[in-house]
C-alpha atoms as a PDB file:
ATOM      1  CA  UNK A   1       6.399  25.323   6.996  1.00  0.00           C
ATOM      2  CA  UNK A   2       3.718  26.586   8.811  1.00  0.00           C
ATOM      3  CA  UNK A   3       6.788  28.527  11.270  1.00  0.00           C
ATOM      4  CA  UNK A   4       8.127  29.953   8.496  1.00  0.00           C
ATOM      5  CA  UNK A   5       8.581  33.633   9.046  1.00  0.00           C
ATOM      6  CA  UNK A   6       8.022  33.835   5.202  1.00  0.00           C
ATOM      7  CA  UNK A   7       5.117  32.077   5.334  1.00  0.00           C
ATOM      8  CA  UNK A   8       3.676  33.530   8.146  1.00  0.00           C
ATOM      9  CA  UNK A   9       4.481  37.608   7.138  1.00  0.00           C
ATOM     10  CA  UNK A  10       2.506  36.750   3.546  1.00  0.00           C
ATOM     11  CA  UNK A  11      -0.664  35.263   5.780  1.00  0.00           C
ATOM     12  CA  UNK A  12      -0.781  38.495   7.440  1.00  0.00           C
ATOM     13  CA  UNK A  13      -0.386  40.426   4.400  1.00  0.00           C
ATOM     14  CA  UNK A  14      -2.651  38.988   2.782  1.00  0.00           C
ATOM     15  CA  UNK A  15      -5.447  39.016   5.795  1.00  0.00           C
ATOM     16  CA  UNK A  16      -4.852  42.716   5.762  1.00  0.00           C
ATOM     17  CA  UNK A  17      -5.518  43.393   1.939  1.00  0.00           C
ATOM     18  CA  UNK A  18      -8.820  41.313   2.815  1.00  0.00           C
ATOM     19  CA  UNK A  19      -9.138  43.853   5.924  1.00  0.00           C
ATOM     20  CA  UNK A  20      -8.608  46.864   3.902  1.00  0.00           C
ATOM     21  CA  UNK A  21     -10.980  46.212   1.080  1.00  0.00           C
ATOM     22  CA  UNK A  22     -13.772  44.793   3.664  1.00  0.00           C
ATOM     23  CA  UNK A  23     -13.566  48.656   5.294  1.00  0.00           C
ATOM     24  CA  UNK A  24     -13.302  50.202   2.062  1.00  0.00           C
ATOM     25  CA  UNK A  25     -16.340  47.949   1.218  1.00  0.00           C
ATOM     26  CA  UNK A  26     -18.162  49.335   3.811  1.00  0.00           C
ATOM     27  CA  UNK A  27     -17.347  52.769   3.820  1.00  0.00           C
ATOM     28  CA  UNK A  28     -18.639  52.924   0.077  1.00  0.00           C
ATOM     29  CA  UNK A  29     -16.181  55.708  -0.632  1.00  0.00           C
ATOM     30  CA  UNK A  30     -14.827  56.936  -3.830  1.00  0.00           C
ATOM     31  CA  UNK A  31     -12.417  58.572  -2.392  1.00  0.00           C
ATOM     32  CA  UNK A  32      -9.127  55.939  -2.518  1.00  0.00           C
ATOM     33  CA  UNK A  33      -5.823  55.781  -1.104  1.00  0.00           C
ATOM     34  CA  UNK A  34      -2.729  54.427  -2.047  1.00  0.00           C
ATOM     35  CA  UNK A  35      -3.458  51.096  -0.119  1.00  0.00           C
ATOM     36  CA  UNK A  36      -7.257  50.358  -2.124  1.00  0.00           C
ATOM     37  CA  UNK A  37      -6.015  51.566  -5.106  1.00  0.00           C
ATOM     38  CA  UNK A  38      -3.389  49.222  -5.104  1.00  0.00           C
ATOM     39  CA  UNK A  39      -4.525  46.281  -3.347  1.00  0.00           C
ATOM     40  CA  UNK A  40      -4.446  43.987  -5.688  1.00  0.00           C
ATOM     41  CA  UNK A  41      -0.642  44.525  -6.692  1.00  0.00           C
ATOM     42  CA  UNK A  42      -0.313  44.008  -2.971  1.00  0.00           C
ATOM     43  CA  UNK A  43      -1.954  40.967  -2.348  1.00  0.00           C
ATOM     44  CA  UNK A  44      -0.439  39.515  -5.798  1.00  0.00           C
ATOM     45  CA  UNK A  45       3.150  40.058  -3.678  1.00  0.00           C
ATOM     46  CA  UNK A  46       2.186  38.426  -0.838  1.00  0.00           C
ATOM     47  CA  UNK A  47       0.788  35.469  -2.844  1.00  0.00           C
ATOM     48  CA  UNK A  48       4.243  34.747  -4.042  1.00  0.00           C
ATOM     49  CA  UNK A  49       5.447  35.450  -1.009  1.00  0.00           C
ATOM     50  CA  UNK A  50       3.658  32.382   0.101  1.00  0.00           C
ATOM     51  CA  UNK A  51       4.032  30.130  -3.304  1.00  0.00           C
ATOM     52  CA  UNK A  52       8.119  30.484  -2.355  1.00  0.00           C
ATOM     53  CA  UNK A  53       7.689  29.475   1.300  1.00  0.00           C
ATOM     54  CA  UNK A  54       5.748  26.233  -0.003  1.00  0.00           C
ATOM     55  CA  UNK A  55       8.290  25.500  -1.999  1.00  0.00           C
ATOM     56  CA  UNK A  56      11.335  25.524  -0.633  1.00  0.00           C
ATOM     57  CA  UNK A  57       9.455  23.791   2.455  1.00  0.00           C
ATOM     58  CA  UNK A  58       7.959  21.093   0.842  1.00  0.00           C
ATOM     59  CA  UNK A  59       4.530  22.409   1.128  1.00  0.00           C
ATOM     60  CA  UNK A  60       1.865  22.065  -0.647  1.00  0.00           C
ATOM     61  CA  UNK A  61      -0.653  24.046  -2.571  1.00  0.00           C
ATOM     62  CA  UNK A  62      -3.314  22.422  -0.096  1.00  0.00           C
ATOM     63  CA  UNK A  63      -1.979  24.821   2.160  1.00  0.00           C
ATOM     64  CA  UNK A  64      -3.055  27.901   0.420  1.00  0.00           C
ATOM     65  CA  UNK A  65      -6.485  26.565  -0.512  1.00  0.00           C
ATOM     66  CA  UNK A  66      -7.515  26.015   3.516  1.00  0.00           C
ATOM     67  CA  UNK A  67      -5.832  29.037   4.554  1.00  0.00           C
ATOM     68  CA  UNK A  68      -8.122  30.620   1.658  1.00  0.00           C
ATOM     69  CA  UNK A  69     -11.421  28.712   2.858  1.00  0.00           C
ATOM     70  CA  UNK A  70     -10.843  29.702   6.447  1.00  0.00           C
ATOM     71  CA  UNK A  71     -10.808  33.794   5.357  1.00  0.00           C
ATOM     72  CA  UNK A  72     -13.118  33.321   2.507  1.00  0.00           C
ATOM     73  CA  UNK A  73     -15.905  31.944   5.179  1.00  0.00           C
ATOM     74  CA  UNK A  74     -14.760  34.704   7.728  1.00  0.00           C
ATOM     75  CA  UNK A  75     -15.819  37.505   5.258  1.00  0.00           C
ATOM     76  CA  UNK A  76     -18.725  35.620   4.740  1.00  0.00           C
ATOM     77  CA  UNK A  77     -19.681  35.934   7.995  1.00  0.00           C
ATOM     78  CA  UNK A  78     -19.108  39.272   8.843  1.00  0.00           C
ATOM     79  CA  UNK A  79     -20.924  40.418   5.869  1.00  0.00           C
ATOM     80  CA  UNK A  80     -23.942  38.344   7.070  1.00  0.00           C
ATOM     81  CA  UNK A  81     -23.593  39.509  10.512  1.00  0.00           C
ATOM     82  CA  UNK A  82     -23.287  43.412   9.043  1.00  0.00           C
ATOM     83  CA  UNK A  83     -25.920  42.718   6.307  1.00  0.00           C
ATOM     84  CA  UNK A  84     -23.262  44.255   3.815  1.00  0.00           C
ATOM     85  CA  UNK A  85     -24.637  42.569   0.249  1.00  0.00           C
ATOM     86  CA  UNK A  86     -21.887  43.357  -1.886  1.00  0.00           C
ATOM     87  CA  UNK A  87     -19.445  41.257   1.055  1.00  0.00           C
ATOM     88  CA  UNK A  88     -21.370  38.600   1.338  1.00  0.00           C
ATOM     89  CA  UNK A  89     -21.744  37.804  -2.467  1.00  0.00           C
ATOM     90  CA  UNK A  90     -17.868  38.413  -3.641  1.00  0.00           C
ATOM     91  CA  UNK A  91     -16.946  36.296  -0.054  1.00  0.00           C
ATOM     92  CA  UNK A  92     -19.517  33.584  -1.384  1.00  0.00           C
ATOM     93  CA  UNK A  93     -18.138  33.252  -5.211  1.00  0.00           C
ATOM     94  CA  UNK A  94     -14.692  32.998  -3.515  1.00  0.00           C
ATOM     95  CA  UNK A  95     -15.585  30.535  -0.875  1.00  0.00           C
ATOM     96  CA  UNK A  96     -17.820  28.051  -2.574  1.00  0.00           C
ATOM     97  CA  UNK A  97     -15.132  27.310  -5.029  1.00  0.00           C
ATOM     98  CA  UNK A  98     -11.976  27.660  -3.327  1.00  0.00           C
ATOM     99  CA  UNK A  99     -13.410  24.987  -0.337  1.00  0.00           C
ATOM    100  CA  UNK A 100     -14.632  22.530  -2.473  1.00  0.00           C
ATOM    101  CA  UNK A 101     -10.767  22.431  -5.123  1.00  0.00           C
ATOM    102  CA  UNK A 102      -9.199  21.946  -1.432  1.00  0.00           C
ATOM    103  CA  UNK A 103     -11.548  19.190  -0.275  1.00  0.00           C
ATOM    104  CA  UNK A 104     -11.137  17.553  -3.536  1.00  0.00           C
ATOM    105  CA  UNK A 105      -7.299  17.928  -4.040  1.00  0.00           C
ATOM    106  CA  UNK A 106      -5.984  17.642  -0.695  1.00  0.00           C
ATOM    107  CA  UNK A 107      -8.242  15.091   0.586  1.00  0.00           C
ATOM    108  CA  UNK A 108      -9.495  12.980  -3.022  1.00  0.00           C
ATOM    109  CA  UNK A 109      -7.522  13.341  -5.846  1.00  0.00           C
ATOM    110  CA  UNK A 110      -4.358  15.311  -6.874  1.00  0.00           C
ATOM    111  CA  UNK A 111      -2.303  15.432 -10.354  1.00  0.00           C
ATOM    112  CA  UNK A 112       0.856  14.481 -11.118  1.00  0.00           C
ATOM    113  CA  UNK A 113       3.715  14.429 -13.892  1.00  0.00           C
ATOM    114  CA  UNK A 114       6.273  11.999 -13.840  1.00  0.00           C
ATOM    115  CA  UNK A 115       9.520  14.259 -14.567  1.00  0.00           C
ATOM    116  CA  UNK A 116      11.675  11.249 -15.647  1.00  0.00           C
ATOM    117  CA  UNK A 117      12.098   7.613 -17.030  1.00  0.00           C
ATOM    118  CA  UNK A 118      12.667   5.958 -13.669  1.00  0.00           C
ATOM    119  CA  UNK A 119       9.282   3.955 -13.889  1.00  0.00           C
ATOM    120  CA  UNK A 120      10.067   2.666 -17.058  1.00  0.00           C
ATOM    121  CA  UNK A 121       8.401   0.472 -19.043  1.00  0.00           C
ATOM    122  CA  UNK A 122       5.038   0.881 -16.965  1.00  0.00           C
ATOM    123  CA  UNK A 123       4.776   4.728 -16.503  1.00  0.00           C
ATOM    124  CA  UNK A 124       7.212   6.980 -18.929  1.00  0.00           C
ATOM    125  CA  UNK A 125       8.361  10.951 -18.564  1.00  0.00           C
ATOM    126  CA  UNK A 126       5.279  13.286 -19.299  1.00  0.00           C
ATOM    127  CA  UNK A 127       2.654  10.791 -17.912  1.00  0.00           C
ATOM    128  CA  UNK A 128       0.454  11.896 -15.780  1.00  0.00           C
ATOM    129  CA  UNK A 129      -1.637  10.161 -12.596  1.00  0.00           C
ATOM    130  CA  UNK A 130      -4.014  11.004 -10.531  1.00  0.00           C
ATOM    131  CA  UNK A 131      -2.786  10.380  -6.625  1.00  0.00           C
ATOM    132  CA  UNK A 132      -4.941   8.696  -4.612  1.00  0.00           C
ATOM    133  CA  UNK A 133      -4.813  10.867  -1.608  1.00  0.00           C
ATOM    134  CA  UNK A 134      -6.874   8.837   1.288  1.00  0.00           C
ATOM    135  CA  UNK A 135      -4.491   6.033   0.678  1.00  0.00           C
ATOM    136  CA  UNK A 136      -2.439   6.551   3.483  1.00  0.00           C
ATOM    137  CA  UNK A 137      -4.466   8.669   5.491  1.00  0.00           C
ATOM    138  CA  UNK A 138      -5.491  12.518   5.301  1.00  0.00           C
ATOM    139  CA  UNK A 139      -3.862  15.409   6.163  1.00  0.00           C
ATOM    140  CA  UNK A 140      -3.277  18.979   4.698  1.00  0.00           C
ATOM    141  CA  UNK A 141      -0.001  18.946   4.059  1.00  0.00           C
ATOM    142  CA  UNK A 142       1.936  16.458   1.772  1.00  0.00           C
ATOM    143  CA  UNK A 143       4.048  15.644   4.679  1.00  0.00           C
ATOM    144  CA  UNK A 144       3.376  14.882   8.481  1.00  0.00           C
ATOM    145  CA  UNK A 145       1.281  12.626  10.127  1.00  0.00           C
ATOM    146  CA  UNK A 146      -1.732  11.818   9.347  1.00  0.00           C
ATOM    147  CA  UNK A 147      -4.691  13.223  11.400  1.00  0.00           C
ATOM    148  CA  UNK A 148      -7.435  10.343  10.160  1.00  0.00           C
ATOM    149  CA  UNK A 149      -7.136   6.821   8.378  1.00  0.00           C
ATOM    150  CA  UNK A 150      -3.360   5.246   9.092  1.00  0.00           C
ATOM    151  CA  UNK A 151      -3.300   2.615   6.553  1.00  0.00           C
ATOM    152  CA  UNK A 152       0.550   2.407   5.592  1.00  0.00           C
ATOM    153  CA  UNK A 153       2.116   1.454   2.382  1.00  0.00           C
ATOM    154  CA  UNK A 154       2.013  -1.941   0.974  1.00  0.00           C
ATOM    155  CA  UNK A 155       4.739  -4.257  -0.631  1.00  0.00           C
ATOM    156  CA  UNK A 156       4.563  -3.125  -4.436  1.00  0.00           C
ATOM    157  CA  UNK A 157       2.289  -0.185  -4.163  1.00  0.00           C
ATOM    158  CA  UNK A 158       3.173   2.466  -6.436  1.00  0.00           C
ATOM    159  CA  UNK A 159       4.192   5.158  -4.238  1.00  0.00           C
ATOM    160  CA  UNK A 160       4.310   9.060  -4.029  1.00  0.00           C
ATOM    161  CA  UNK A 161       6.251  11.088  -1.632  1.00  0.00           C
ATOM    162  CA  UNK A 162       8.407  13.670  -0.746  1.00  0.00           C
ATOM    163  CA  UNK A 163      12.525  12.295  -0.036  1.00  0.00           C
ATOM    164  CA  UNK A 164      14.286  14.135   2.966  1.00  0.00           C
ATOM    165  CA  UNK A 165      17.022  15.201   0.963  1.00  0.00           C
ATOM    166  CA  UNK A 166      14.434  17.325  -1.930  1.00  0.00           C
ATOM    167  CA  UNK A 167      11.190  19.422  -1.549  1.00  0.00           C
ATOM    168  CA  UNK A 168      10.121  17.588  -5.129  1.00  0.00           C
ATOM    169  CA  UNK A 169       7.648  14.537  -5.251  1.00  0.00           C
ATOM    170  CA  UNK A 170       8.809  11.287  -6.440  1.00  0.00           C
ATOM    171  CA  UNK A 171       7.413   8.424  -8.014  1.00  0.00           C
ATOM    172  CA  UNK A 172       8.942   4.609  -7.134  1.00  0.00           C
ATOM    173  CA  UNK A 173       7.521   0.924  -6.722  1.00  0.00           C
ATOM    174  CA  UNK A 174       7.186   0.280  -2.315  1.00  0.00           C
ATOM    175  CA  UNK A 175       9.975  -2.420  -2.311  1.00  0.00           C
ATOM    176  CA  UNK A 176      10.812  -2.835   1.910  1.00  0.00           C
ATOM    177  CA  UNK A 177       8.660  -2.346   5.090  1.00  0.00           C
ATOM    178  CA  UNK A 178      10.435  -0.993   8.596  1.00  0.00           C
ATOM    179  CA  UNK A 179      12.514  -3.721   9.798  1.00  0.00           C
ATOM    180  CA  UNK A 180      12.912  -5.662   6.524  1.00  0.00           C
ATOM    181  CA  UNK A 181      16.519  -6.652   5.143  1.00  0.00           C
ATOM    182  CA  UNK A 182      16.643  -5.763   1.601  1.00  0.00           C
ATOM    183  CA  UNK A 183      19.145  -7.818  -0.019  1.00  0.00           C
ATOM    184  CA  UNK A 184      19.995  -7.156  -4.161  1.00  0.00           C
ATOM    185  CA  UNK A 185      22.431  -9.736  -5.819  1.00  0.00           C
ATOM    186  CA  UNK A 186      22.934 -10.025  -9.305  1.00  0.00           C
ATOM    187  CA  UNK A 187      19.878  -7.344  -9.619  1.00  0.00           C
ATOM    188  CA  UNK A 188      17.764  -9.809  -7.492  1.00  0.00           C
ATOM    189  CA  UNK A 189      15.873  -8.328  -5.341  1.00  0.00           C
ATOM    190  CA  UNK A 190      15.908 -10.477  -1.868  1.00  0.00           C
ATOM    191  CA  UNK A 191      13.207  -9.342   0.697  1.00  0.00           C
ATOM    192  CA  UNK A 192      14.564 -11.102   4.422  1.00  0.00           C
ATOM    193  CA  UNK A 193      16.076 -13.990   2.366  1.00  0.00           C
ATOM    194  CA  UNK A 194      13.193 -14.708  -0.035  1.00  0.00           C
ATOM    195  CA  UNK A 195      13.575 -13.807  -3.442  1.00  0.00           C
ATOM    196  CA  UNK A 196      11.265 -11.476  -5.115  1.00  0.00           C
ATOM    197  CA  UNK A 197       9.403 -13.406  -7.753  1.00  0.00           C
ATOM    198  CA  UNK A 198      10.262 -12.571 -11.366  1.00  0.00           C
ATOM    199  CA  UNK A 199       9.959 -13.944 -14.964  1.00  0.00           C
ATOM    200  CA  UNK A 200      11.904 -12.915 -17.331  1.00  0.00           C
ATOM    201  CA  UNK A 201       9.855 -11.816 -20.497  1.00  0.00           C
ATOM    202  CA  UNK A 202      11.897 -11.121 -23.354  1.00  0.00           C
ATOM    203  CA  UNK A 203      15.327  -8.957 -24.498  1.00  0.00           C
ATOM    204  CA  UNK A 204      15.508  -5.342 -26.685  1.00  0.00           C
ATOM    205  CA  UNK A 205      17.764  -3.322 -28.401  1.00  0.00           C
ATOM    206  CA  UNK A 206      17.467   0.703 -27.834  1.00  0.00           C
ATOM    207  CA  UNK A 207      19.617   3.911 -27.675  1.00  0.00           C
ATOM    208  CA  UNK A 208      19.942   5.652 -24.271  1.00  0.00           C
ATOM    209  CA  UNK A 209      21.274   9.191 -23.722  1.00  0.00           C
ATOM    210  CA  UNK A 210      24.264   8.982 -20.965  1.00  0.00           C
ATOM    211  CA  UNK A 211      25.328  12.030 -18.899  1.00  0.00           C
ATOM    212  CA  UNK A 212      29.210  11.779 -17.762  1.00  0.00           C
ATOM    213  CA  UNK A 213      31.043  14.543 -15.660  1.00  0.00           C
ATOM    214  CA  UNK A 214      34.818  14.557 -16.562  1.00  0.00           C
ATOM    215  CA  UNK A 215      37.704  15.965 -14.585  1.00  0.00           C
ATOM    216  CA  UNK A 216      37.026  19.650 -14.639  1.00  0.00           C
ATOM    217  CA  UNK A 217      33.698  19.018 -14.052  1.00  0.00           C
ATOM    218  CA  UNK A 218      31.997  19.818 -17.273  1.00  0.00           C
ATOM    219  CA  UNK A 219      28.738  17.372 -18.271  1.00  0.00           C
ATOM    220  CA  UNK A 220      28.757  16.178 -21.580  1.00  0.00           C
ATOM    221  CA  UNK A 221      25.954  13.569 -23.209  1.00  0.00           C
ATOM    222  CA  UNK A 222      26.518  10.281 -25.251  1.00  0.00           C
ATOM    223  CA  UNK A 223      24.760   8.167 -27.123  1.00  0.00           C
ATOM    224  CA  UNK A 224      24.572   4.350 -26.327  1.00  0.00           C
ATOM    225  CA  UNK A 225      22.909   1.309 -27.791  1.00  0.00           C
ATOM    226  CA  UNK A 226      22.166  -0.998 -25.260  1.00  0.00           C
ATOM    227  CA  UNK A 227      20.853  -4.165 -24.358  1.00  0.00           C
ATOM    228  CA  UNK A 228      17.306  -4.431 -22.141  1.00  0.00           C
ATOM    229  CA  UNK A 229      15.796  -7.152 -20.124  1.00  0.00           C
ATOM    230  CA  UNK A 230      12.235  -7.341 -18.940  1.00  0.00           C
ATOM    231  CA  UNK A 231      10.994  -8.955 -16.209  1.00  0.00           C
ATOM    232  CA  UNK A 232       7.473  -9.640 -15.268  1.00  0.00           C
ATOM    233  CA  UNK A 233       8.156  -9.282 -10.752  1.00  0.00           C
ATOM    234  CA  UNK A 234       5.417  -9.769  -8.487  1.00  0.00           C
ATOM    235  CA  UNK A 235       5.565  -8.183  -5.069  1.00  0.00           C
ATOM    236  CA  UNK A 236       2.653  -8.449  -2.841  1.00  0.00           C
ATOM    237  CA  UNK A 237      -0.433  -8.760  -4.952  1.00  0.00           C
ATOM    238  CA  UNK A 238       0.605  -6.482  -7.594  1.00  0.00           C
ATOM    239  CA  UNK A 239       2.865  -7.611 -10.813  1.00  0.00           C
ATOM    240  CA  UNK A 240       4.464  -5.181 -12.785  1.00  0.00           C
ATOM    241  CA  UNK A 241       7.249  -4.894 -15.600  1.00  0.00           C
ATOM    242  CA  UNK A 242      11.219  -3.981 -14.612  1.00  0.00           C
ATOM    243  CA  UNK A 243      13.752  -3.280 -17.008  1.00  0.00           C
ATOM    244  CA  UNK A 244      17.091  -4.015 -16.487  1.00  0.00           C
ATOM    245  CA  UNK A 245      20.414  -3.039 -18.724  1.00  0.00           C
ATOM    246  CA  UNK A 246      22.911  -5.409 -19.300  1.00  0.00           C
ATOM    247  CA  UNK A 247      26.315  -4.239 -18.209  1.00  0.00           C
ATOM    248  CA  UNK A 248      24.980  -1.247 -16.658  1.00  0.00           C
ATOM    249  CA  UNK A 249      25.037  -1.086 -12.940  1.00  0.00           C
ATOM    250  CA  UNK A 250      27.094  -4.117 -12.024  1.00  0.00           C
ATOM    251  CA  UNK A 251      28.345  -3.958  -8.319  1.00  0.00           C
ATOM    252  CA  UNK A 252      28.764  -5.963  -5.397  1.00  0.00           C
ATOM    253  CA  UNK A 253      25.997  -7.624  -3.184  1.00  0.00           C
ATOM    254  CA  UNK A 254      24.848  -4.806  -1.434  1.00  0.00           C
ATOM    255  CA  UNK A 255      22.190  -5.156   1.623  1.00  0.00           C
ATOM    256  CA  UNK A 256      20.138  -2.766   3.679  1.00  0.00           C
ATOM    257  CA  UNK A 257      17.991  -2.828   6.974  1.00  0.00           C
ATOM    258  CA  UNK A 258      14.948  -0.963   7.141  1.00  0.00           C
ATOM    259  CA  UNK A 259      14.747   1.077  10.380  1.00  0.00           C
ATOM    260  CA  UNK A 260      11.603   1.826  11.999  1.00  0.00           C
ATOM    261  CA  UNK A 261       9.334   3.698  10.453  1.00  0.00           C
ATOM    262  CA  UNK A 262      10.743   4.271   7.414  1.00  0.00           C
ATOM    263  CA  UNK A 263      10.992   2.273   3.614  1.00  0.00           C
ATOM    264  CA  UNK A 264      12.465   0.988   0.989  1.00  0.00           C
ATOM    265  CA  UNK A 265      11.383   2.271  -2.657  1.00  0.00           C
ATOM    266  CA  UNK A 266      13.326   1.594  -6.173  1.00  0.00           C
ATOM    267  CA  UNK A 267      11.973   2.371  -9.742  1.00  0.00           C
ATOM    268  CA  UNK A 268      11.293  -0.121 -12.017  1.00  0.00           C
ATOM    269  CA  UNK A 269      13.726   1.599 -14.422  1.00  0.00           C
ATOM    270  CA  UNK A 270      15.957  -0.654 -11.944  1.00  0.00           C
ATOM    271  CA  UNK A 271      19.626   1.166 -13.952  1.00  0.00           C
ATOM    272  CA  UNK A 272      18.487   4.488 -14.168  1.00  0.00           C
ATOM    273  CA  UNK A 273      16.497   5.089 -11.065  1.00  0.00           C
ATOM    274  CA  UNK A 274      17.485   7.857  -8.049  1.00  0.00           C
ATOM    275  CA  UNK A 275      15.891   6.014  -5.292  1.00  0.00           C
ATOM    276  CA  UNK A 276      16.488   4.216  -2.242  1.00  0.00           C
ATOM    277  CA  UNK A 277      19.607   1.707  -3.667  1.00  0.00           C
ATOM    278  CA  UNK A 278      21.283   6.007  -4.052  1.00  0.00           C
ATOM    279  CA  UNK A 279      20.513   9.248  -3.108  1.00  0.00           C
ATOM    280  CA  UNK A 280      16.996   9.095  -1.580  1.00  0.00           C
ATOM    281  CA  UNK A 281      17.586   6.814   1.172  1.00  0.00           C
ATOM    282  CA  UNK A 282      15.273   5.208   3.415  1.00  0.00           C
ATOM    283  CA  UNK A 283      11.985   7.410   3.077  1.00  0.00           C
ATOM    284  CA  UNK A 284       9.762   8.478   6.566  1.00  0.00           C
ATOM    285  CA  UNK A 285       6.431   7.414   6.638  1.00  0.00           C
ATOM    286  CA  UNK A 286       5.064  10.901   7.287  1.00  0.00           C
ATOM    287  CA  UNK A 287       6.881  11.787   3.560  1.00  0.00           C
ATOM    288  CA  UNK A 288       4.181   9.308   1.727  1.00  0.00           C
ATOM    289  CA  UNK A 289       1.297  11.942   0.512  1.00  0.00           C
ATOM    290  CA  UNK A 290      -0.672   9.371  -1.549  1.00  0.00           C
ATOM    291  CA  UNK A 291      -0.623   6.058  -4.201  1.00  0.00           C
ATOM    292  CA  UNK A 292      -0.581   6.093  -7.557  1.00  0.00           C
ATOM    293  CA  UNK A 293      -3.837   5.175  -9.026  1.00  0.00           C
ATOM    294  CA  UNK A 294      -4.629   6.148 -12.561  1.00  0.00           C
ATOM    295  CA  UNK A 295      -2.803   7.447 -15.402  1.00  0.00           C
ATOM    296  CA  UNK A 296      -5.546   9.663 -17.360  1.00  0.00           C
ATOM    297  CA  UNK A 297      -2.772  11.517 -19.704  1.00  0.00           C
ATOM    298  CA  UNK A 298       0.673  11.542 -21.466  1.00  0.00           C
ATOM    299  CA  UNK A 299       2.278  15.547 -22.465  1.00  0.00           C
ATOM    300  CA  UNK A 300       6.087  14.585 -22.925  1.00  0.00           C
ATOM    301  CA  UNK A 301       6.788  18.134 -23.988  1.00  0.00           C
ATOM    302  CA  UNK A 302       5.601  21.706 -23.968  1.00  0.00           C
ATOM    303  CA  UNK A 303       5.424  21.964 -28.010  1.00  0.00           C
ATOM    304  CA  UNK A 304       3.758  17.846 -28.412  1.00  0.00           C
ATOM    305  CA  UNK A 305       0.562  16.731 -28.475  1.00  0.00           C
ATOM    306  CA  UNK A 306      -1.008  15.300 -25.779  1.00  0.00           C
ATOM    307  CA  UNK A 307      -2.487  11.976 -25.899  1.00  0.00           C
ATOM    308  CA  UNK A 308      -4.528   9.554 -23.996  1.00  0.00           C
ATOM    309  CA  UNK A 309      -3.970   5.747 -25.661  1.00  0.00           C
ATOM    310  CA  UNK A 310      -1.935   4.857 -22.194  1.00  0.00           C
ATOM    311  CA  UNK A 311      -4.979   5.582 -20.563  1.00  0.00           C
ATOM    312  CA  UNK A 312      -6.265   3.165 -17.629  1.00  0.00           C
ATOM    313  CA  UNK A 313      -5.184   1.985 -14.031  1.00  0.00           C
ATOM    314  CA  UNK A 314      -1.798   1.657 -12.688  1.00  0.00           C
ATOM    315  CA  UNK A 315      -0.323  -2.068 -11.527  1.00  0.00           C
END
C-alpha cells in the first residue's frame, strides 16, 4: 500500500496543506489566497484520497493515524523551535490525541463487526469484538510481518485476518497449522488422522433464507425449514459450539495439506461458512492482524437497538 501512487500523491497533499497553513501561521496575514482560504476543502480531498487507497489495498486505518502522529509532532517541533504559540498549541491538541487512538488501536485493541452468520451459534451477524491486537505480534498494518512478538496462531483460536482473494476482514475458528493434513468425512473434522473431538449436544428446527442463481443468472431467495445439529468440539484447549445442517453440504471426503506458512480456518457455521473448505483458501500468516477476545456489543441493524446481554469473553 504504502507504493501506491494514490497513497503516496494524498501524503504529499496533505503535508503541503500542513505547509501552507504553518506559513500562513506565521506570516499572521489577513490577506488570503485561494490556497488558505480553501485549505480545508483541500485537505478533506486528499483525506479520501487516502481512505480509497487503504481500502482497496487492504490497509488499515492504523496507517493514517501514524502517518498523522509523525506530522502532528513535526509541527510541534518547529513551532517550539520558532517559538510560534499559536503552532505549537493547535500541533499539541492534534498530536496528543491522534498518537495515543494509534497506540491503542493498532497496537492494543481494535473493533470489529461480524458481517455474517458464519460463526454461528457462538458469535451471530451484528456482534461486535474487540481484537486482541498483540496476539500475533505488532505491526502497523493489518497485514505483513510482524516487527516485534511472533507468537503464531493456535489450534482453535478464534481468528481475524485479511484472505488473499478480499481486502475485507474475516472472522473463522484456526482449524490447521502449516504442514497439517486436514481431512473432513462425514463433516468430521480429521487433523493428520486424529479426529477432532466432538459431542453432539442436541437437534433444532429453524427457517434459513437460501440464495440460488438460476440459468440467466438472476438471484432469487427461499425460505427453508431445516434441521440443526450441535456439537460441543474441542480443539486445542478451547471448546466451542458447531452447527451443522442435515442434508446440506453433503460431498465426498475431501482432504487438504497445509503448506508452509500458511492455515487452515472454517466457521463454526460449518454449512454456511466462506472459508478455507471454499473460496478463502489457505490463509498467509502475515494476513492474521489479531484474535478474537471479547464480545462487548450486539447492533444487528442500523434502525435496532443495541444490546449487551451476549456480553463476556469469546471461547
Amino acid at each position: 500500500m504504502l507504493s501506491d501512487p494514490i497513497f503516496i500523491l494524498s501524503v504529499i497533499g496533505m503535508s503541503s496543506c500542513v505547509i501552507f497553513w504553518m506559513k500562513d501561521t506565521i506570516k499572521s496575514s489577513e490577506e488570503e489566497n485561494f490556497i488558505t482560504s480553501n485549505i480545508s476543502t483541500v485537505a478533506t480531498l486528499f483525506g479520501l484520497m487516502m481512505l480509497y487507497s487503504i481500502f482497496i489495498n487492504a490497509g488499515d486505518l492504523g496507517i493514517i493515524l501514524f502517518i498523522g502522529s509523525i506530522i502532528a509532532f513535526l509541527v510541534l517541533v518547529v513551532g517550539v523551535v520558532i517559538g510560534n504559540s499559536s503552532i505549537i498549541q493547535t500541533s499539541r491538541g492534534y498530536f496528543i490525541p491522534i498518537f495515543l487512538i494509534f497506540v491503542l488501536r493498532t497496537f492494543i485493541y481494535e473493533p470489529y463487526q461480524i458481517p455474517s452468520g458464519s460463526m454461528l451459534p457462538g458469535l451471530q451477524k451484528g456482534d461486535f469484538l474487540v481484537v486482541n491486537k498483540n496476539s500475533y505480534g505488532l505491526k502497523v498494518n493489518r497485514t505483513g510481518k510482524s516487527f516485534v512478538i511472533k507468537n503464531d496462531p493456535k489450534y482453535g483460536d478464534v481468528v481475524v485476518f485479511i484472505p488473499p482473494h478480499n481486502p475485507v476482514p474475516y472472522v473463522k475458528r484456526l482449524i490447521g497449522m502449516p504442514g497439517d493434513s486436514v481431512r473432513i468425512i462425514n463433516k468430521q473434522i480429521f487433523i493428520n488422522g486424529k479426529a477432532i473431538s466432538r459431542e453432539f449436544i442436541e437437534t433444532e428446527t429453524t427457517t434459513i433464507t437460501k440464495r440460488y442463481r438460476d440459468s440467466s443468472g438472476n438471484i432469487t431467495t427461499r425460505d427453508m425449514d431445516v434441521t440443526i445439529d450441535l456439537y460441543l468440539e474441542e480443539h486445542g484447549n478451547k471448546k466451542y459450539i458447531t452447527r451443522n445442517i442435515r442434508g446440506e453440504n453433503i460431498q465426498y471426503p475431501s482432504e487438504w495439506t497445509i503448506p508452509s506458512n500458511h492455515y487452515f480456518v472454517m466457521g463454526d457455521n460449518r454449512d454456511n461458512s466462506n472459508d478455507s473448505t471454499k473460496d478463502v483458501g489457505f490463509v498467509p500468516r502475515d494476513n492474521f492482524f489479531g484474535e478474537a477476545d471479547y464480545l462487548f456489543m450486539t447492533w444487528e441493524c442500523w434502525t435496532c437497538m443495541p444490546y449487551f446481554s451476549r456480553v463476556g469473553k469469546i471461547n
